[in-house]
PDB file of N, CA and C in Angstrom:
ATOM      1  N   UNK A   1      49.331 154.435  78.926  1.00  0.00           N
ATOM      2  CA  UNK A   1      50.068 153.452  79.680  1.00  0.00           C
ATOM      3  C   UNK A   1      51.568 153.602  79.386  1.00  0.00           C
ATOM      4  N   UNK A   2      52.542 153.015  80.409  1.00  0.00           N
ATOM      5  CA  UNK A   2      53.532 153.477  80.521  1.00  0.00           C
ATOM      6  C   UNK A   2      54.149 152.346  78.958  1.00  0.00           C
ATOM      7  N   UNK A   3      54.959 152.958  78.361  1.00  0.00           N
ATOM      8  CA  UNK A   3      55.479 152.263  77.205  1.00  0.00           C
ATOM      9  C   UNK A   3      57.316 152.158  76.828  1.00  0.00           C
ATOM     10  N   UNK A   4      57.480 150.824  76.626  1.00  0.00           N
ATOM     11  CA  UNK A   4      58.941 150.689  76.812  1.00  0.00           C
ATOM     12  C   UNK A   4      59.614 151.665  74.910  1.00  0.00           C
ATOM     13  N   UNK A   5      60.955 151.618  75.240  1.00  0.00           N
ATOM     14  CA  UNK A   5      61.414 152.061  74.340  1.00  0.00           C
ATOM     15  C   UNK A   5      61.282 151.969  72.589  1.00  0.00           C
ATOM     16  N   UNK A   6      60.915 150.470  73.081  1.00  0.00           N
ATOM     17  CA  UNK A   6      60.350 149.430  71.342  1.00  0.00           C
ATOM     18  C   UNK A   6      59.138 150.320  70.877  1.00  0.00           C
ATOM     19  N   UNK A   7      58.453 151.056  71.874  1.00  0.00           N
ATOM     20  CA  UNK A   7      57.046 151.379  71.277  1.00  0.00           C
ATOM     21  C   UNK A   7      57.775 152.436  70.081  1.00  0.00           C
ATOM     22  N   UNK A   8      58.694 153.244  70.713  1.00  0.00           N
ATOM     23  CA  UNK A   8      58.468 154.426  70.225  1.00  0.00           C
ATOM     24  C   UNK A   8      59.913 154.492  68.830  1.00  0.00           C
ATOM     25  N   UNK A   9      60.372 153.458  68.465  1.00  0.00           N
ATOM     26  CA  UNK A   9      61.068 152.837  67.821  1.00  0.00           C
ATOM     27  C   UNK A   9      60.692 153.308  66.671  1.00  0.00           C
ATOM     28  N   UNK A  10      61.663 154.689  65.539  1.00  0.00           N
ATOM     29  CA  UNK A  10      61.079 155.042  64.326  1.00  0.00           C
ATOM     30  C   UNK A  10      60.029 156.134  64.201  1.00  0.00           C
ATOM     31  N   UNK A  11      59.750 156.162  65.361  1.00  0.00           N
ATOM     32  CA  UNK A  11      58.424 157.471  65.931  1.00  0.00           C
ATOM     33  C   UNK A  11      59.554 158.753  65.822  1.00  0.00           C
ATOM     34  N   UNK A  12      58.385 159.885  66.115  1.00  0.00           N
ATOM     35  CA  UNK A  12      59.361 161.028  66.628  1.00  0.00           C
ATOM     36  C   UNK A  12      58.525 161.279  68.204  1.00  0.00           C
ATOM     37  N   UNK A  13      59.471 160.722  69.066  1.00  0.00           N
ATOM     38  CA  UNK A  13      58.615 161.497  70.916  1.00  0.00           C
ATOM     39  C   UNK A  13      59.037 162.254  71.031  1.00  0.00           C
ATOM     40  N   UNK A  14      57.883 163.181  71.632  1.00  0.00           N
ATOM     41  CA  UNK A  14      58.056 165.004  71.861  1.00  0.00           C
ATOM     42  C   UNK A  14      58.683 164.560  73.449  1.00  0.00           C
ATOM     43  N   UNK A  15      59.527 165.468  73.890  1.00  0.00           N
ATOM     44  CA  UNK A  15      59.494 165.623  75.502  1.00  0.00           C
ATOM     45  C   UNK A  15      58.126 166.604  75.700  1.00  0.00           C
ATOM     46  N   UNK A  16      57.636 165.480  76.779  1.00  0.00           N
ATOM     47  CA  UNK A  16      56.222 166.713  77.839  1.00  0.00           C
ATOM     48  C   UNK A  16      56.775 167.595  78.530  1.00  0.00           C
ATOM     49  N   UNK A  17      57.793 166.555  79.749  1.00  0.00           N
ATOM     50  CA  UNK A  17      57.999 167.542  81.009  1.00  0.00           C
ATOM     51  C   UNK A  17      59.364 166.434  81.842  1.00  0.00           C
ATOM     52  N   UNK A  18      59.684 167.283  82.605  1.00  0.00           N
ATOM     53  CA  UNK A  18      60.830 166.677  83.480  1.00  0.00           C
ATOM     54  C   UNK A  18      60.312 166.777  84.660  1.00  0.00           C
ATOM     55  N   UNK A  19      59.999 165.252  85.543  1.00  0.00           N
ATOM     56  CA  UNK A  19      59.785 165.482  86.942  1.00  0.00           C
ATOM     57  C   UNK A  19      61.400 165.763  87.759  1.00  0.00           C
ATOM     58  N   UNK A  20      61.253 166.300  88.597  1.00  0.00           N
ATOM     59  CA  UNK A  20      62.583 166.714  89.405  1.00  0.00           C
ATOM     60  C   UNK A  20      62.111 166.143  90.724  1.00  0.00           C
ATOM     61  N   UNK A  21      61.411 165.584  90.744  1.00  0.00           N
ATOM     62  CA  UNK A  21      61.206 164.930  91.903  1.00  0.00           C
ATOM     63  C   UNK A  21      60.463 163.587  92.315  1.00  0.00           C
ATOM     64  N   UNK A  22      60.704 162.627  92.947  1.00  0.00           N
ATOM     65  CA  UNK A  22      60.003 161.297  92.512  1.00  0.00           C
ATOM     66  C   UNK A  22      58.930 161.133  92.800  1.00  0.00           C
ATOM     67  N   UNK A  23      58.367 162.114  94.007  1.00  0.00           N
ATOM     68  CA  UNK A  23      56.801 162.313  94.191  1.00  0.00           C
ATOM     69  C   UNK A  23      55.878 163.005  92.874  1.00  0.00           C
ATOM     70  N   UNK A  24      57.035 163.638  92.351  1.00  0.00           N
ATOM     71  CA  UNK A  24      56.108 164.405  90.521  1.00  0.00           C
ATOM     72  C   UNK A  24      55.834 163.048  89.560  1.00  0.00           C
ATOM     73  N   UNK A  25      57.165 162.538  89.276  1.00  0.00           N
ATOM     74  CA  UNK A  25      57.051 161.711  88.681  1.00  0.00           C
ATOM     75  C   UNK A  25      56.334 160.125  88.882  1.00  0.00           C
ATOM     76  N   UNK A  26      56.070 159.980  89.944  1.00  0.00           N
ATOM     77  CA  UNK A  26      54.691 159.145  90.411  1.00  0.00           C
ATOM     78  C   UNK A  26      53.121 159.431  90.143  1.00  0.00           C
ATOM     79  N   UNK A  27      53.329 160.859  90.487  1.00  0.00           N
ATOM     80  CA  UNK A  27      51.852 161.302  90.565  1.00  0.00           C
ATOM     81  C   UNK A  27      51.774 160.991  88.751  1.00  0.00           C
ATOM     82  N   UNK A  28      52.717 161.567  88.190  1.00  0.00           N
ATOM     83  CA  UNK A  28      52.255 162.098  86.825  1.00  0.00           C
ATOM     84  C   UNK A  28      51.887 160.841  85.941  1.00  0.00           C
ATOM     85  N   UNK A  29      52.595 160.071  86.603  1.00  0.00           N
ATOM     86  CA  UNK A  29      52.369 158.769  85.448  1.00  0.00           C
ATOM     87  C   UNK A  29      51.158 158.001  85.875  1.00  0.00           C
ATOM     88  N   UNK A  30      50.861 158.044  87.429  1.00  0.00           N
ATOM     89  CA  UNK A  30      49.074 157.396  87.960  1.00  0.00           C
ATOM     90  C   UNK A  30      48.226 158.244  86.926  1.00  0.00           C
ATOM     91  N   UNK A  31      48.329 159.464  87.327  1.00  0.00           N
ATOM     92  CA  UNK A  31      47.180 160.731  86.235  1.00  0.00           C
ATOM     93  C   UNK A  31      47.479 160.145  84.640  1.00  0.00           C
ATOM     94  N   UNK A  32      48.484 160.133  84.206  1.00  0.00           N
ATOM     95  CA  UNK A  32      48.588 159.539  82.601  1.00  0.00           C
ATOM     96  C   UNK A  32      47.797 157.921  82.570  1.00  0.00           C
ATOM     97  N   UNK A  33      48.364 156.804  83.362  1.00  0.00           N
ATOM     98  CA  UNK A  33      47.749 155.661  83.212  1.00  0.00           C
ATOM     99  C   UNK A  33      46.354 155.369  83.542  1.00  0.00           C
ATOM    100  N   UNK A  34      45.726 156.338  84.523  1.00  0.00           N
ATOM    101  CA  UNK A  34      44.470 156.695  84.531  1.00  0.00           C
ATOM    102  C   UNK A  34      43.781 157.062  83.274  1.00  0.00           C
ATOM    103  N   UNK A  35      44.250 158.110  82.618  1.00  0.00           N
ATOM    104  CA  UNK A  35      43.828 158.855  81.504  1.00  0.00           C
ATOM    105  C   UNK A  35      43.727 158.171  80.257  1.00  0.00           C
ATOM    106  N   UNK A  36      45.070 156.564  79.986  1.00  0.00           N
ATOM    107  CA  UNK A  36      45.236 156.144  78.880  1.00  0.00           C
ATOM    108  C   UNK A  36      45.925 156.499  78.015  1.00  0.00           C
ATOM    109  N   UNK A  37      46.525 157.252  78.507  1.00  0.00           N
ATOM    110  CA  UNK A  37      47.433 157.658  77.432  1.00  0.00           C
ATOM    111  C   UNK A  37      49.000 157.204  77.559  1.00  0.00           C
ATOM    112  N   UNK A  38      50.060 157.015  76.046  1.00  0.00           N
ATOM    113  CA  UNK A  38      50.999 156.426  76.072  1.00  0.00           C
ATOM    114  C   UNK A  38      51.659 156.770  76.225  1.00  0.00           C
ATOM    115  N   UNK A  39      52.827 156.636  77.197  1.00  0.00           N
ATOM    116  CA  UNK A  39      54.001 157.488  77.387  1.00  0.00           C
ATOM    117  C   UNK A  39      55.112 157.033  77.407  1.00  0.00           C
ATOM    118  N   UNK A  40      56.483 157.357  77.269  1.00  0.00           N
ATOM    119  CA  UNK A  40      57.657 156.612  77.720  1.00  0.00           C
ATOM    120  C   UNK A  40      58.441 157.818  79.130  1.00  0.00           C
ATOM    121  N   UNK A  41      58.945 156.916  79.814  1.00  0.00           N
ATOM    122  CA  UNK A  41      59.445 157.333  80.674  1.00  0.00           C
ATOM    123  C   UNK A  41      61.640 157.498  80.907  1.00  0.00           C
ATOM    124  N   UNK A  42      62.294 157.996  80.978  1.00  0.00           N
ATOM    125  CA  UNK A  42      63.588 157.444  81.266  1.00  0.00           C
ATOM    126  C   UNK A  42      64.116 159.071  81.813  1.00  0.00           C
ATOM    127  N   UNK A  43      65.290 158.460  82.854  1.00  0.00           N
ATOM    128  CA  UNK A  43      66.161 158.608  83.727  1.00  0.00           C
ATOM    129  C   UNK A  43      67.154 159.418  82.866  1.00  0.00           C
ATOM    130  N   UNK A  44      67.247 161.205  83.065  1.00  0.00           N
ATOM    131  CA  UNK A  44      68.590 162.142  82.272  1.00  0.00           C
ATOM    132  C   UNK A  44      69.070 162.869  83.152  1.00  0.00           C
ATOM    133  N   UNK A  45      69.865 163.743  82.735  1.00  0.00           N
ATOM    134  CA  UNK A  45      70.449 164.533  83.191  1.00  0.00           C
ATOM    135  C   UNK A  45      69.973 166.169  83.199  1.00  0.00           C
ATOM    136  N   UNK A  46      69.997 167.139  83.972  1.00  0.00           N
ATOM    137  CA  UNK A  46      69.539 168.325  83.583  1.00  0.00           C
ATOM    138  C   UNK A  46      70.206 169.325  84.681  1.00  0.00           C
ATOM    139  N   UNK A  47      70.300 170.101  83.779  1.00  0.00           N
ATOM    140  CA  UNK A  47      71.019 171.085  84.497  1.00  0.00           C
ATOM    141  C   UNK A  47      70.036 171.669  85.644  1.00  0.00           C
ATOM    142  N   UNK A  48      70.080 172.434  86.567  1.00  0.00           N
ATOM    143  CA  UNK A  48      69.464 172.891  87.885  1.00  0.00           C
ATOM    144  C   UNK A  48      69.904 174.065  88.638  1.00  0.00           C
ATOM    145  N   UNK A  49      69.738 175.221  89.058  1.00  0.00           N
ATOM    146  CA  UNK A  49      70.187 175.780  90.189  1.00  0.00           C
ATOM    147  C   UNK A  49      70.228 177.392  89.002  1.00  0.00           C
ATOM    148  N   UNK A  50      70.842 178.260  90.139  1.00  0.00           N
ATOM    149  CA  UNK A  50      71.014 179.556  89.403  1.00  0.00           C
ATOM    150  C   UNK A  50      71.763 180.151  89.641  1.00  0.00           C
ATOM    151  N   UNK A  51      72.188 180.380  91.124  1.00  0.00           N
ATOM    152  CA  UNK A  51      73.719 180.593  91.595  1.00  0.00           C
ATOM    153  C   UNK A  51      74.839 179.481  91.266  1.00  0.00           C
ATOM    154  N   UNK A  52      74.510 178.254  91.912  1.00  0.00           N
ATOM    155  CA  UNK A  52      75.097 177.068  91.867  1.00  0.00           C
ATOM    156  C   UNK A  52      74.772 176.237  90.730  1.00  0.00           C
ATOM    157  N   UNK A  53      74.832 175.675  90.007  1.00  0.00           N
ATOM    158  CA  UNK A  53      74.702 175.019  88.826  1.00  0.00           C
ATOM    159  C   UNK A  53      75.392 173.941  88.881  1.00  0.00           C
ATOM    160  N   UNK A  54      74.355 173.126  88.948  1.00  0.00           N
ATOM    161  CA  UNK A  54      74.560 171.653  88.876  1.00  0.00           C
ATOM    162  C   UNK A  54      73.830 170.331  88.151  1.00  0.00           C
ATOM    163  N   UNK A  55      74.614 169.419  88.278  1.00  0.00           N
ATOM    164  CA  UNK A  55      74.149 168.435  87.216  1.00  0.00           C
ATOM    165  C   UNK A  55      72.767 167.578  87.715  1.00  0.00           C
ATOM    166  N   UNK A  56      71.637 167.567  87.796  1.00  0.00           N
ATOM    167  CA  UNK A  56      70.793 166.816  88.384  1.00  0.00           C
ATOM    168  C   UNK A  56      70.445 165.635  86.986  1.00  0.00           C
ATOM    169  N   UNK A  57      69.393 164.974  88.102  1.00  0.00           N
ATOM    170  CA  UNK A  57      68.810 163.090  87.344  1.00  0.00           C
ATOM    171  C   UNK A  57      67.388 163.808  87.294  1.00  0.00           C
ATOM    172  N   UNK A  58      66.626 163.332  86.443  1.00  0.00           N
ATOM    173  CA  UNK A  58      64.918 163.692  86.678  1.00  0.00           C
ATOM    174  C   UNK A  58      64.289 162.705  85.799  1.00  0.00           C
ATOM    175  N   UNK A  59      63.315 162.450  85.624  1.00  0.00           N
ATOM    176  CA  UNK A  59      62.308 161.681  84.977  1.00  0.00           C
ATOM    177  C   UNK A  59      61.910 162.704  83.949  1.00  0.00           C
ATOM    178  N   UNK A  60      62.471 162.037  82.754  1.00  0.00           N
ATOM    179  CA  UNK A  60      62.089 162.543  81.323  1.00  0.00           C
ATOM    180  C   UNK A  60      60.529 162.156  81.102  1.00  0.00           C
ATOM    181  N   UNK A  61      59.079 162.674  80.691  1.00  0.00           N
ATOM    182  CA  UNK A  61      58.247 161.870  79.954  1.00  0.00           C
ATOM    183  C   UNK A  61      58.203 162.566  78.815  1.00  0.00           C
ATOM    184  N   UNK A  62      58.048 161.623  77.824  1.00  0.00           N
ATOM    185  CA  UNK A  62      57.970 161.421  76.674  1.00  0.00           C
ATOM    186  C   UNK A  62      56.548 161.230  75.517  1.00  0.00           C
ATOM    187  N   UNK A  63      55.881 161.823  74.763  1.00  0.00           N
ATOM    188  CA  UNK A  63      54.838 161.181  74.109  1.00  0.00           C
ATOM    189  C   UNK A  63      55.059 161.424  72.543  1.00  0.00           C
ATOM    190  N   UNK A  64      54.185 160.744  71.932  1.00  0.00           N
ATOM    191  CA  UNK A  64      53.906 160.975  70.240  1.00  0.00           C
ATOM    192  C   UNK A  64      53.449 162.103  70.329  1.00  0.00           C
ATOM    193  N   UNK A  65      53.442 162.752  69.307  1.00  0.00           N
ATOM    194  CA  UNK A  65      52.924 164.073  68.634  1.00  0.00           C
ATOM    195  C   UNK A  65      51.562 164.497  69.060  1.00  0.00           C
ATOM    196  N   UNK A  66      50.543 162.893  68.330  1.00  0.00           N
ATOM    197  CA  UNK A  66      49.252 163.057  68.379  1.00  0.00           C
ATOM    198  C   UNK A  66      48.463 162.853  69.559  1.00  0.00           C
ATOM    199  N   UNK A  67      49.280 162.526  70.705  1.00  0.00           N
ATOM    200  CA  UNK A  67      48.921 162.870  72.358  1.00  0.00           C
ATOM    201  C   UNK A  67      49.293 163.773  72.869  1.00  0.00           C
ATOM    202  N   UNK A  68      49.811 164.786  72.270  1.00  0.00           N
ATOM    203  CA  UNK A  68      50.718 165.774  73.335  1.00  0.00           C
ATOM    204  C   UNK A  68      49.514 166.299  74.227  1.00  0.00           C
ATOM    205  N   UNK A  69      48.255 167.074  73.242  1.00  0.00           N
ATOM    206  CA  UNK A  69      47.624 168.035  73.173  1.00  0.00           C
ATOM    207  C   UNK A  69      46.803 167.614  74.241  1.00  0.00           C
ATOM    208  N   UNK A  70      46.090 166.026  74.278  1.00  0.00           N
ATOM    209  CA  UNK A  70      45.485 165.218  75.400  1.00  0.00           C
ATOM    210  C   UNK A  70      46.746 165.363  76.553  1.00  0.00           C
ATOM    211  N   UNK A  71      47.551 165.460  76.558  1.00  0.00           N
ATOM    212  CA  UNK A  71      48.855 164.967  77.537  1.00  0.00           C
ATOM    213  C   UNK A  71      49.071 166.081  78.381  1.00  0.00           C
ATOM    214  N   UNK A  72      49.077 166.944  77.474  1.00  0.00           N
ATOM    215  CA  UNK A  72      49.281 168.912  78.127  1.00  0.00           C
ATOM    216  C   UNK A  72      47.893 168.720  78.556  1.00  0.00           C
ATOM    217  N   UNK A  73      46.483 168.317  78.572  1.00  0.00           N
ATOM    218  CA  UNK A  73      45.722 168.862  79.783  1.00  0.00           C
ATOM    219  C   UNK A  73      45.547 168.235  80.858  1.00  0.00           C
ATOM    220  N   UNK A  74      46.311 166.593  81.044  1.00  0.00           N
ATOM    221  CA  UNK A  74      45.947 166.073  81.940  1.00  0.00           C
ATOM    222  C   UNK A  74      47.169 167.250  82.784  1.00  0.00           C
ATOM    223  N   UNK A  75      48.229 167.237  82.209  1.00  0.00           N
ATOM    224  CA  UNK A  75      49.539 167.788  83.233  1.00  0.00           C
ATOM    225  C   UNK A  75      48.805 168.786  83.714  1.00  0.00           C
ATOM    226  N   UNK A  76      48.655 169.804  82.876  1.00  0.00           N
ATOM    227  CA  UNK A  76      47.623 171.283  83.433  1.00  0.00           C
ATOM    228  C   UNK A  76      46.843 171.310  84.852  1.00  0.00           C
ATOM    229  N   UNK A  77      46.007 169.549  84.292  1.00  0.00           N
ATOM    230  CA  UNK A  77      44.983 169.602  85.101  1.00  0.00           C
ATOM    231  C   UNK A  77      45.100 169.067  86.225  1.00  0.00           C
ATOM    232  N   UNK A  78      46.563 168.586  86.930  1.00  0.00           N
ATOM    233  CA  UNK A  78      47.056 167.797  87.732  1.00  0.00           C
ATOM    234  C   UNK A  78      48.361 168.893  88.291  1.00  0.00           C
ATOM    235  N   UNK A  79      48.147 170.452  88.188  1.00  0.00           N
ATOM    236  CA  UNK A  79      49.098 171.948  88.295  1.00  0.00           C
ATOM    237  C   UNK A  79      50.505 171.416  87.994  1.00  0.00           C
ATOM    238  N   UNK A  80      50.588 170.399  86.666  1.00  0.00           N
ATOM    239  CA  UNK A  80      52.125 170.727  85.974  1.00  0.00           C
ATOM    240  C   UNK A  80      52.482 171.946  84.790  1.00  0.00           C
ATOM    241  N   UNK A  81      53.396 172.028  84.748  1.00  0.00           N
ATOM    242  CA  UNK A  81      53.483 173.069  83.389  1.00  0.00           C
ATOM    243  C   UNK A  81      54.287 172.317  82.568  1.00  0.00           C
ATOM    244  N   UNK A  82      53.713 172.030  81.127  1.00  0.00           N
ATOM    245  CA  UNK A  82      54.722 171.109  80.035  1.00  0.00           C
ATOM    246  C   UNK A  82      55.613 172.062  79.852  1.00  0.00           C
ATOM    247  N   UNK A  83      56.762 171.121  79.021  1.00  0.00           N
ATOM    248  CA  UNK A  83      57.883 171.681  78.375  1.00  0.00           C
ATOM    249  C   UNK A  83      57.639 172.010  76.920  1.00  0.00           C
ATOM    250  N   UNK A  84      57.933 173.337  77.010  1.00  0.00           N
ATOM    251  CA  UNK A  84      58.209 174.001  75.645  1.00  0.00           C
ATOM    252  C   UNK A  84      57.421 172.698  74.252  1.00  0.00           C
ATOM    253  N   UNK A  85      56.924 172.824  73.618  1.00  0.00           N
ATOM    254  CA  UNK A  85      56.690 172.600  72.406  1.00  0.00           C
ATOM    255  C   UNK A  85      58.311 172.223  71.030  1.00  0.00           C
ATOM    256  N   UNK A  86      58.172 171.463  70.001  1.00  0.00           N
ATOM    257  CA  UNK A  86      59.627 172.097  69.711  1.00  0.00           C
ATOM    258  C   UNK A  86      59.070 172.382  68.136  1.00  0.00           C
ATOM    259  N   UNK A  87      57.343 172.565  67.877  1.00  0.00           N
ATOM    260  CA  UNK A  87      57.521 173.326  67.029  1.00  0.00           C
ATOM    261  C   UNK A  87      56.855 174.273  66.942  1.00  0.00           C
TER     262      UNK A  87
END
């Protein structure tokens, strides 16, 4: 379930994935709140493009450590690809 900032207060949250689009970031969080699992969500910045390079907004999600592994198969299983691991 979707979880405000207080949850994760003192935690360490891994980044999952960046939706770049608001139809990703809808789907992804029905498939997560379906699934039960906790996530935080918020609004960054990210770079984009390859000729042109520019500043884009996307939907950060966020989880604890000990969901990633549940978290990476719902994404998988819903054709997202997580972000990098950071260890």
């Amino acid at each position: 379930m979707k979880k405000d900032a207080e949850f994760f207060e003192g935690r360490e949250a891994q980044l999952l994935y960046i939706a770049k689009k608001l139809q990703d970031a809808t789907r992804l969080e029905a498939a997560f709140d379906q699934a039960g699992i906790d996530y935080g969500v918020e609004a960054d910045e990210y770079h984009g493009g390859v000729i042109f390079r520019r500043t884009r907004v996307g939907a950060f999600f966020y989880v604890l450590p000990e969901a990633r592994e549940l978290a990476v198969g719902i994404l998988e299983a819903n054709g997202f690809s997580p972000a990098a691991s950071d260890d």
